[in-house]
Protein backbone atom coordinates (compact mmCIF):
# COMPACT_ATOMS: atom_id res chain seq x y z
CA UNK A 1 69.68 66.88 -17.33
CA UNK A 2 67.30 64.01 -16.15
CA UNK A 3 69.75 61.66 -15.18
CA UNK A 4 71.20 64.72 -13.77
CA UNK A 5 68.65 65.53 -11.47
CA UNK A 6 68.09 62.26 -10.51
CA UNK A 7 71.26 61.80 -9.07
CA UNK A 8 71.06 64.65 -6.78
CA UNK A 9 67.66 63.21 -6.26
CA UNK A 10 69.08 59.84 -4.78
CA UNK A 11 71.79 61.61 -2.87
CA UNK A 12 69.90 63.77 -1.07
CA UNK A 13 67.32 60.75 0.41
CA UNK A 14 70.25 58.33 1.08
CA UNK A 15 71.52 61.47 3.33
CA UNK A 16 68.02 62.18 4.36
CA UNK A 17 67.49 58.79 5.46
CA UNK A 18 70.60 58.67 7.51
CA UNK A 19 70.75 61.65 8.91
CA UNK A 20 67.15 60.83 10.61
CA UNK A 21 67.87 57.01 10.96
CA UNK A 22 69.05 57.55 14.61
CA UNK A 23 65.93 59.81 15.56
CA UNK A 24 63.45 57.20 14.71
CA UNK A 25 60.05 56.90 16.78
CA UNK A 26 58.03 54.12 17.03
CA UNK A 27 54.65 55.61 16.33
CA UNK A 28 52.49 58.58 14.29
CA UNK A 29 50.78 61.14 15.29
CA UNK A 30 46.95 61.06 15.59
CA UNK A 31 44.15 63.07 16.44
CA UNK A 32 41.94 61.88 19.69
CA UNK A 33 37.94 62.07 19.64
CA UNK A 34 35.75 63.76 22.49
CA UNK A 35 31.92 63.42 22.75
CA UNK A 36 30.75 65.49 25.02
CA UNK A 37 26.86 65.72 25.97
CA UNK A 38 26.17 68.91 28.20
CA UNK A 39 22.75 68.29 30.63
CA UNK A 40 21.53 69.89 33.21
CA UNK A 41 23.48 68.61 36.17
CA UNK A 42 26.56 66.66 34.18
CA UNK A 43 28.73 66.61 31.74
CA UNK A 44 29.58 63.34 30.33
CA UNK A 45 32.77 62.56 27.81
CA UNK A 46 33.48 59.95 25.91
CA UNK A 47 37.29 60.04 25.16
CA UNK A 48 39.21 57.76 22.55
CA UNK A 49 42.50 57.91 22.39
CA UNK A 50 44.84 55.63 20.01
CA UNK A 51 46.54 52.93 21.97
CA UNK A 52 49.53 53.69 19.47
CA UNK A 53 50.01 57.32 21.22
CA UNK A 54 49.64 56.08 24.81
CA UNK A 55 51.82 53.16 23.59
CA UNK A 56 54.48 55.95 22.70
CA UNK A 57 54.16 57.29 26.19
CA UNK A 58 53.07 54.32 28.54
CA UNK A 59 55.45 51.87 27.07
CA UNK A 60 51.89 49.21 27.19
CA UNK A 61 53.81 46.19 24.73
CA UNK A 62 55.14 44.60 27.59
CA UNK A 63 56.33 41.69 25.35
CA UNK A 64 58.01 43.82 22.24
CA UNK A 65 55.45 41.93 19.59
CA UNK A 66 54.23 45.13 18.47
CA UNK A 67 50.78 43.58 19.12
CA UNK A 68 48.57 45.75 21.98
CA UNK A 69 46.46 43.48 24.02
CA UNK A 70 43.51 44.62 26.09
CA UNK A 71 45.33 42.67 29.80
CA UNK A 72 48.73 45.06 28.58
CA UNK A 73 46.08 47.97 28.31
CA UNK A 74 44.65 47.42 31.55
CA UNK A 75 47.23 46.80 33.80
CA UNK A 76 48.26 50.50 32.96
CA UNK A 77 44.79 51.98 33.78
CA UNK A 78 45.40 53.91 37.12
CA UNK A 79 48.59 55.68 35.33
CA UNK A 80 46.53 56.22 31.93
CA UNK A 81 43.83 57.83 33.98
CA UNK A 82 45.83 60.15 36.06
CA UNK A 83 47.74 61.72 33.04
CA UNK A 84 44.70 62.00 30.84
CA UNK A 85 42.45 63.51 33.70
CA UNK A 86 45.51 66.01 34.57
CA UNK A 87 45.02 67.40 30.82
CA UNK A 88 41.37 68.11 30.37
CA UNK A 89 39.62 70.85 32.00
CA UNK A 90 36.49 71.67 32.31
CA UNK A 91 35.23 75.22 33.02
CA UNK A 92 38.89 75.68 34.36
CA UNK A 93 38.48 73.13 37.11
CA UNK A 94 35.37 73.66 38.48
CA UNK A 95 33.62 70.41 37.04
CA UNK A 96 35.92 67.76 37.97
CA UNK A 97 35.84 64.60 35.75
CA UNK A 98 36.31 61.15 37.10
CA UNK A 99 36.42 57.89 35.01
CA UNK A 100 33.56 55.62 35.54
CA UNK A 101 34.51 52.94 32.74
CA UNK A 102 37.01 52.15 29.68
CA UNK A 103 35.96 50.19 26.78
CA UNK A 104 38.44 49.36 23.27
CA UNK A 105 36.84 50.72 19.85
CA UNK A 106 38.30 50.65 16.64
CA UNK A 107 38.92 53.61 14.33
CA UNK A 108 39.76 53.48 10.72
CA UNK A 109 43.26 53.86 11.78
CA UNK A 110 43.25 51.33 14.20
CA UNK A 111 42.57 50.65 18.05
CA UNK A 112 41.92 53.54 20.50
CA UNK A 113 41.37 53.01 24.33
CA UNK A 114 37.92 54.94 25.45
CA UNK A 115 37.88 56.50 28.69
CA UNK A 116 33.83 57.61 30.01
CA UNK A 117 33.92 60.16 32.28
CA UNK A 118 31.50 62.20 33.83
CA UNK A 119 31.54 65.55 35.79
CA UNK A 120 28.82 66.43 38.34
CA UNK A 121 28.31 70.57 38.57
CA UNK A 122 25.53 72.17 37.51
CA UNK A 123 25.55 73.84 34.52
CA UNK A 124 25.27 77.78 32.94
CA UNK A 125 25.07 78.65 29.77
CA UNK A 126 28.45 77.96 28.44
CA UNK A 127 31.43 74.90 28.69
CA UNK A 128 34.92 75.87 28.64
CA UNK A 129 37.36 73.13 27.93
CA UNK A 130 41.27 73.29 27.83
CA UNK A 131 43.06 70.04 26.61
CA UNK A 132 46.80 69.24 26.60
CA UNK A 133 47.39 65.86 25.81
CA UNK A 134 50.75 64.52 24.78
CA UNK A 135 52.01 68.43 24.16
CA UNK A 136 55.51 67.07 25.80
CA UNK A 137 55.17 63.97 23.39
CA UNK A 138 53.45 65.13 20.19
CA UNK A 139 53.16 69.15 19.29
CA UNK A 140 50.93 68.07 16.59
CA UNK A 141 48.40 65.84 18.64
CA UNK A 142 45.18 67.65 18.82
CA UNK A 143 42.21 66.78 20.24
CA UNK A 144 38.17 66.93 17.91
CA UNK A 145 35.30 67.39 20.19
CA UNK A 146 32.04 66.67 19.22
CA UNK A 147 29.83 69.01 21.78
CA UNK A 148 25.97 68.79 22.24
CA UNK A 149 24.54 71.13 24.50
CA UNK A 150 21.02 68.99 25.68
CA UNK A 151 19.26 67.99 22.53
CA UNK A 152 20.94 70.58 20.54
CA UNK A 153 22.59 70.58 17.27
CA UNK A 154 26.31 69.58 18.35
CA UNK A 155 29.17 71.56 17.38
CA UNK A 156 32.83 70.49 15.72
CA UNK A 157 35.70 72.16 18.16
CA UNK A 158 39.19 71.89 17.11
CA UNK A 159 41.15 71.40 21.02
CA UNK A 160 44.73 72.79 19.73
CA UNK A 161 46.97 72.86 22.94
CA UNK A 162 48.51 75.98 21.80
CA UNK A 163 45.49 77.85 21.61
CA UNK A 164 44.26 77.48 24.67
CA UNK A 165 40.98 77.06 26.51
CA UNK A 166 37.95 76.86 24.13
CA UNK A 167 35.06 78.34 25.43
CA UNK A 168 31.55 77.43 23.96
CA UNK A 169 28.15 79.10 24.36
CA UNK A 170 24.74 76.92 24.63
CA UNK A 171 21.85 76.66 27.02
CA UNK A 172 20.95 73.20 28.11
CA UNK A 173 17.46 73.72 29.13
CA UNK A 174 16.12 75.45 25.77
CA UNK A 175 18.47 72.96 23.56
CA UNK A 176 20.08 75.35 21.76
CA UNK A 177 23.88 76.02 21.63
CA UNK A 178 25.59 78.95 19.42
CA UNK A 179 27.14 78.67 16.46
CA UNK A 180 24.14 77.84 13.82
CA UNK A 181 25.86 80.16 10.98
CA UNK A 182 28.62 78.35 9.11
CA UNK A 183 31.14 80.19 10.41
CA UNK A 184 30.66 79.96 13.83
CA UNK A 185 30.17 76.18 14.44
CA UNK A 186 33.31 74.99 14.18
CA UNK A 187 33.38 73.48 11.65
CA UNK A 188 34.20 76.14 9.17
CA UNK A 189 37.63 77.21 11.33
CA UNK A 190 38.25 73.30 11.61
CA UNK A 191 38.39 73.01 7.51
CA UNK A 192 40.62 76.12 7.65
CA UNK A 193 43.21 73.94 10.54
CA UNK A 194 42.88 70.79 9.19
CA UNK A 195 44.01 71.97 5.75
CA UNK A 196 46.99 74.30 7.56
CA UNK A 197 48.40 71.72 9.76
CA UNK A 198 48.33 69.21 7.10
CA UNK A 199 51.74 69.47 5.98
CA UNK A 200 51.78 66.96 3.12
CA UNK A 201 48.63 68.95 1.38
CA UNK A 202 50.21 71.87 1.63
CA UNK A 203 53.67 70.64 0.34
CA UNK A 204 51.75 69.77 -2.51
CA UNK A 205 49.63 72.36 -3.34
CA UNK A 206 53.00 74.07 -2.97
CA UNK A 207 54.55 71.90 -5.82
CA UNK A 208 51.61 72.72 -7.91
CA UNK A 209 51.91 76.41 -8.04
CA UNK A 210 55.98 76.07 -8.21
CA UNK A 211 55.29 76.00 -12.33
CA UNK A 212 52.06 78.47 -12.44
CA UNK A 213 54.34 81.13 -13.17
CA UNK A 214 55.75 79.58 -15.80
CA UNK A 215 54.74 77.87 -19.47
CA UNK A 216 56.84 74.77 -20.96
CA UNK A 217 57.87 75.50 -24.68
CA UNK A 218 60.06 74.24 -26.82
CA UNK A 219 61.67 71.68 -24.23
CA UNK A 220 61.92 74.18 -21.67
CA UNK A 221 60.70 76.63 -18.49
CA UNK A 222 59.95 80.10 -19.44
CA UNK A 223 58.36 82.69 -17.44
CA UNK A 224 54.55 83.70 -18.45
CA UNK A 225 53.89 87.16 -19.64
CA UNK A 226 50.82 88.75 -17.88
CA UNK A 227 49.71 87.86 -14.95
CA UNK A 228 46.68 86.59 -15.80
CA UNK A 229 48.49 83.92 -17.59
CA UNK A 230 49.80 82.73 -14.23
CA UNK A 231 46.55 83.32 -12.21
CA UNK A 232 44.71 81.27 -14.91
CA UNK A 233 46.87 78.42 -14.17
CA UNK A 234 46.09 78.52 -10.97
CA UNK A 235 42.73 78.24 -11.04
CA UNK A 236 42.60 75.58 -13.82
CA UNK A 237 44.92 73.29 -11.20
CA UNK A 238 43.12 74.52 -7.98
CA UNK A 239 39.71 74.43 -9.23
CA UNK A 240 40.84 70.66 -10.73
CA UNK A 241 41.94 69.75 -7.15
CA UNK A 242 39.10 70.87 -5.05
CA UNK A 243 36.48 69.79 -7.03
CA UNK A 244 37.87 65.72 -6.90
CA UNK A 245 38.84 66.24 -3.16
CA UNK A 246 35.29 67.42 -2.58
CA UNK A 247 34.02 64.58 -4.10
CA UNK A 248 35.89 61.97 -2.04
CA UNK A 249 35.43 63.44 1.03
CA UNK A 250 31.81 63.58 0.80
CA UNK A 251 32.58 59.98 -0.46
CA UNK A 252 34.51 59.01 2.69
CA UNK A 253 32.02 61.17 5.15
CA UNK A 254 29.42 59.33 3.88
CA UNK A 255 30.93 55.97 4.59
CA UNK A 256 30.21 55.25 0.86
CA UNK A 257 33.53 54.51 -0.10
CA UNK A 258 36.17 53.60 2.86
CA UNK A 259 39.79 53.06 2.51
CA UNK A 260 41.96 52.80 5.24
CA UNK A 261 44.74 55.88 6.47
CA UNK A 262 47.16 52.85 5.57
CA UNK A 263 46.69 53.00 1.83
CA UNK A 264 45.85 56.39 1.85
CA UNK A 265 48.55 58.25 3.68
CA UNK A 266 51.63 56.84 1.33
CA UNK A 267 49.52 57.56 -0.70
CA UNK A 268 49.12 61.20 -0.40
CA UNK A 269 53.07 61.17 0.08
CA UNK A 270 53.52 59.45 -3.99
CA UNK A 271 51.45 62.41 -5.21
CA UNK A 272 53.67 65.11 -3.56
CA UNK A 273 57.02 62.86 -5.59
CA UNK A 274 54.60 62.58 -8.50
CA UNK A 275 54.09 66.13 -9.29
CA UNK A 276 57.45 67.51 -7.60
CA UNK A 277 59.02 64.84 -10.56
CA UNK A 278 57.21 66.90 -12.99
CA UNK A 279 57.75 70.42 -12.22
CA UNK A 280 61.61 68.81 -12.95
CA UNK A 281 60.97 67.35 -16.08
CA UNK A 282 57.81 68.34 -17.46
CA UNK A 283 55.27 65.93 -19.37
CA UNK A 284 51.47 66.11 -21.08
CA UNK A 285 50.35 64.80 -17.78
CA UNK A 286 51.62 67.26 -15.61
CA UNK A 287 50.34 70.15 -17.29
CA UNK A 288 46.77 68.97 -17.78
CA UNK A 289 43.96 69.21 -15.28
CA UNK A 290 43.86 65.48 -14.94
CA UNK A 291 46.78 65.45 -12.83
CA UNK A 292 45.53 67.68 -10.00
CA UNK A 293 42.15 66.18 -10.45
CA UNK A 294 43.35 62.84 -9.86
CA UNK A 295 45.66 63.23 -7.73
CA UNK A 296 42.84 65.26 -5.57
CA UNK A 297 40.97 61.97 -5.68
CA UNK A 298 43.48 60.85 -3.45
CA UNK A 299 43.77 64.05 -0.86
CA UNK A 300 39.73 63.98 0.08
CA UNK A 301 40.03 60.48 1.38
CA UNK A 302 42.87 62.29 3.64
CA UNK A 303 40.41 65.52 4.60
CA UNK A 304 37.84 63.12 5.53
CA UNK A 305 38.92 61.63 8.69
CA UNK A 306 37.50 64.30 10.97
CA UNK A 307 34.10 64.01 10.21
CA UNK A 308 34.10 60.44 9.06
CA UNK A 309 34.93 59.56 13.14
CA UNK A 310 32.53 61.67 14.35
CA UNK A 311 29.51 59.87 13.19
CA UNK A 312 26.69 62.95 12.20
CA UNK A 313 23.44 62.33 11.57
CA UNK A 314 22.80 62.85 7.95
CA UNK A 315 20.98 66.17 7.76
CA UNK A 316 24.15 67.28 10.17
CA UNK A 317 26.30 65.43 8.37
CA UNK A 318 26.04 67.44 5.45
CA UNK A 319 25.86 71.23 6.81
CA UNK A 320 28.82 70.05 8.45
CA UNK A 321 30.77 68.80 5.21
CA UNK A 322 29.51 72.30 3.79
CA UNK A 323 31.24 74.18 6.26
CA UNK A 324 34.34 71.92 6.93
CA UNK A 325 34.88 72.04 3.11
CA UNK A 326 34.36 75.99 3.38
CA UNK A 327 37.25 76.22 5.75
CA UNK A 328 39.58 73.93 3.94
CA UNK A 329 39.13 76.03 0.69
CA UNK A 330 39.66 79.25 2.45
CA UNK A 331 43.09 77.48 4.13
CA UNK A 332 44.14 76.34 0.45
CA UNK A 333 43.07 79.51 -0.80
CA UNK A 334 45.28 81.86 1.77
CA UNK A 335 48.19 79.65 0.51
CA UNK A 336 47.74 80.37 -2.89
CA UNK A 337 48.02 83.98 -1.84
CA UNK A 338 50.60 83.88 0.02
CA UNK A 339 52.77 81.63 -2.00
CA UNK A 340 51.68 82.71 -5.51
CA UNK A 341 52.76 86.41 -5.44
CA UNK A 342 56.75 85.75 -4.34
CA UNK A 343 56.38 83.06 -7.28
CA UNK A 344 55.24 85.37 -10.00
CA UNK A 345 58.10 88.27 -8.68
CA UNK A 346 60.79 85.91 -8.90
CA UNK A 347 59.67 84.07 -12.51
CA UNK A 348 61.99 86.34 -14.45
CA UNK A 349 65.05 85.67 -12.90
CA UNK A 350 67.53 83.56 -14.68
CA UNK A 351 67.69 81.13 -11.55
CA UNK A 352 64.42 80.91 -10.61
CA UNK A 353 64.53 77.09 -12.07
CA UNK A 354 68.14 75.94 -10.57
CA UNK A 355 67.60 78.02 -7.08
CA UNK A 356 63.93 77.72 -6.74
CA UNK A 357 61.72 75.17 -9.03
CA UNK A 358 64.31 72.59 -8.59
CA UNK A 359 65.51 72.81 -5.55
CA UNK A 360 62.01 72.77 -3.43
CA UNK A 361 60.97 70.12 -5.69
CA UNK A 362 63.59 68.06 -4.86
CA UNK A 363 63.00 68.78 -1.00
CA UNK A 364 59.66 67.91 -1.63
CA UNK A 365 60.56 64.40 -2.72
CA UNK A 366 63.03 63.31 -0.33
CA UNK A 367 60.40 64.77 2.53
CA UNK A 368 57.31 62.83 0.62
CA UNK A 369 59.87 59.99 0.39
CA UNK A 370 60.28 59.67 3.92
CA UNK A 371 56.74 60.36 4.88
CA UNK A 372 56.17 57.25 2.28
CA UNK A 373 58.47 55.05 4.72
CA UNK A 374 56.87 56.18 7.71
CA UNK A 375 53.56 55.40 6.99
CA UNK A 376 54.34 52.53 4.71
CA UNK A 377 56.60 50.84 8.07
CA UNK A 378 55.01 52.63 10.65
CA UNK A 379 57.78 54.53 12.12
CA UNK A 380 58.46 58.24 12.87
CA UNK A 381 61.48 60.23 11.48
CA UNK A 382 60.31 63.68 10.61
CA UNK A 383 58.88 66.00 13.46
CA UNK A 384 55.86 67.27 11.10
């Protein structure tokens, strides 16, 4: 059966890999990082964008070496400009932004080009903000805003181009801004995003439930009897996970431990063919906590990058990694629910393992296996 499955297993990613050969990009998707301080006649943004995106769509390595310098950059200022200014608004056009200077920072994924711009109108007691960068180039791209009304407390926002304008309420002259409940500063709904449009976590946490509805014995699958067996499970493996990704992403936040998206991200992609390998051929390792909990280790490092770039003072810091962790445990826990109850109706039938078990595990490892090459050669196959 093993040598079985791994045939099919080495099938499907040669015909994987071939069929997406041809479609290859040459970059990844990242997020880009607004600061945005609110005062009483301005409001001034400090926009980084990766120079691998605007690579993607300004064509900047005029030579081919694959190596950005800052003269390549430059000389594609005035165009840069023009296309980022025509997708940010600001209180729906009525504070114009210009760009007064551009600087080169480095992120822990690499090098991002930062635009400064300010925009002179007088403010009220709210900033609206719509954002559509690279939605012809990149559906995921999304922009994370850091906003401080005055002195005030800043706020997490989430700038999805789908979603439209985000509107935020604050009053610059009694530095204040709203949102102080967990809930309602951002960062709570950005946990719940970050964890739903991460498409490797949730292909995993997807492989982990795949067996909750079922108990190995004798050599084999068989379905559980209650379902409180099942649920159990479930939180054993969950409760395994989210306590080591906690851990590491207060870790990362913290700038205690760093390790770079590099290692990280193929990373993240071995632990979805890891545990997709065991819900096909079960072992000790699988079925303990220590997997998940390990494995988790590994999946914090990948929550963190939000709120490691944005730089939070401590005290912040750490009502923000409350909240953001809130949200990405609600997000895991709504796919549990969704995912867990078809599982636990269909454990009975005699092809739940050949139709369903097996099968999406497999998908998961020729998917993780590509996401593995991507990140591993830095090129893009897969739209997600």
């Amino acid at each position: 059966m093993l040598r079985a499955d791994a045939r099919r297993l080495l099938v499907a990613i040669g015909i994987a890999l071939c069929a997406f050969a041809s479609n290859a990009l040459a970059h990844k998707p990242s997020d880009a990082y607004l600061f945005v301080t609110v005062g009483e006649t301005a409001v001034d943004v400090r926009w980084d964008i990766a120079l691998r995106d605007l690579d993607a769509g300004f064509d900047l390595d005029a030579d081919g070496n694959r190596e950005l310098t800052w003269g390549e950059t430059k000389a594609h200022f005035d165009e840069i400009d023009r296309y980022a200014l025509a997708r940010l608004s600001i209180d729906e056009g009525r504070c114009v932004p210009t760009v007064v200077d551009h600087q080169l920072d480095h992120h822990s994924d690499g090098a991002y080009l930062v635009l400064h711009l300010t925009a002179r109108c007088r403010r009220a007691d709210h900033l609206t903000l719509g954002y559509t960068l690279f939605t012809e180039m990149d559906p995921t791209h999304r922009g994370i805003a850091r906003v401080a009304f005055g002195s005030a407390a800043p706020m997490l926002v989430v700038l999805n181009p789908s979603n439209g304008p985000v509107t935020l309420e604050g009053s610059v002259s009694s530095g204040s801004a709203g949102g102080d409940s967990p809930f309602a500063s951002g960062f709570f709904p950005a946990g719940v995003h970050h964890i739903l449009i991460g498409y490797d976590h949730v292909l995993f946490l997807i492989c982990l439930l795949l067996p909750a509805v079922l108990v190995h014995r004798q050599g084999r699958w068989m379905p559980v009897d209650r379902w409180q067996d099942a649920v159990k499970r479930v939180v054993v493996t969950v409760t395994a996970f989210t306590i080591a990704h906690t851990l590491t992403l207060a870790l990362a936040g913290l700038r205690i431990v760093e390790l770079s998206p590099r290692l990280i991200e193929p990373a993240i992609a071995v632990t979805i063919i890891f545990t997709a390998l065991g819900n096909i051929r079960s072992n000790r390792f699988r079925e303990s906590a220590a997997m998940p909990f390990l494995f988790g280790l590994v999946h914090g490092f990948g929550f963190a990058d939000v709120l490691h770039e944005l730089d939070l003072p401590l005290g912040q810091f750490v009502w923000a990694l409350l909240r953001f962790n809130l949200g990405v445990e609600a997000g895991q826990l709504l796919i549990v629910a969704v995912a867990l109850t078809p599982l636990y109706l269909l454990r009975r039938k005699p092809w739940y393992r050949a139709r369903v078990l097996v099968p999406v595990s497999l998908f998961a490892i020729v998917v993780s296996a590509i996401w593995f090459a991507e990140r591993v050669f830095d090129f893009k196959v897969l739209p997600i």
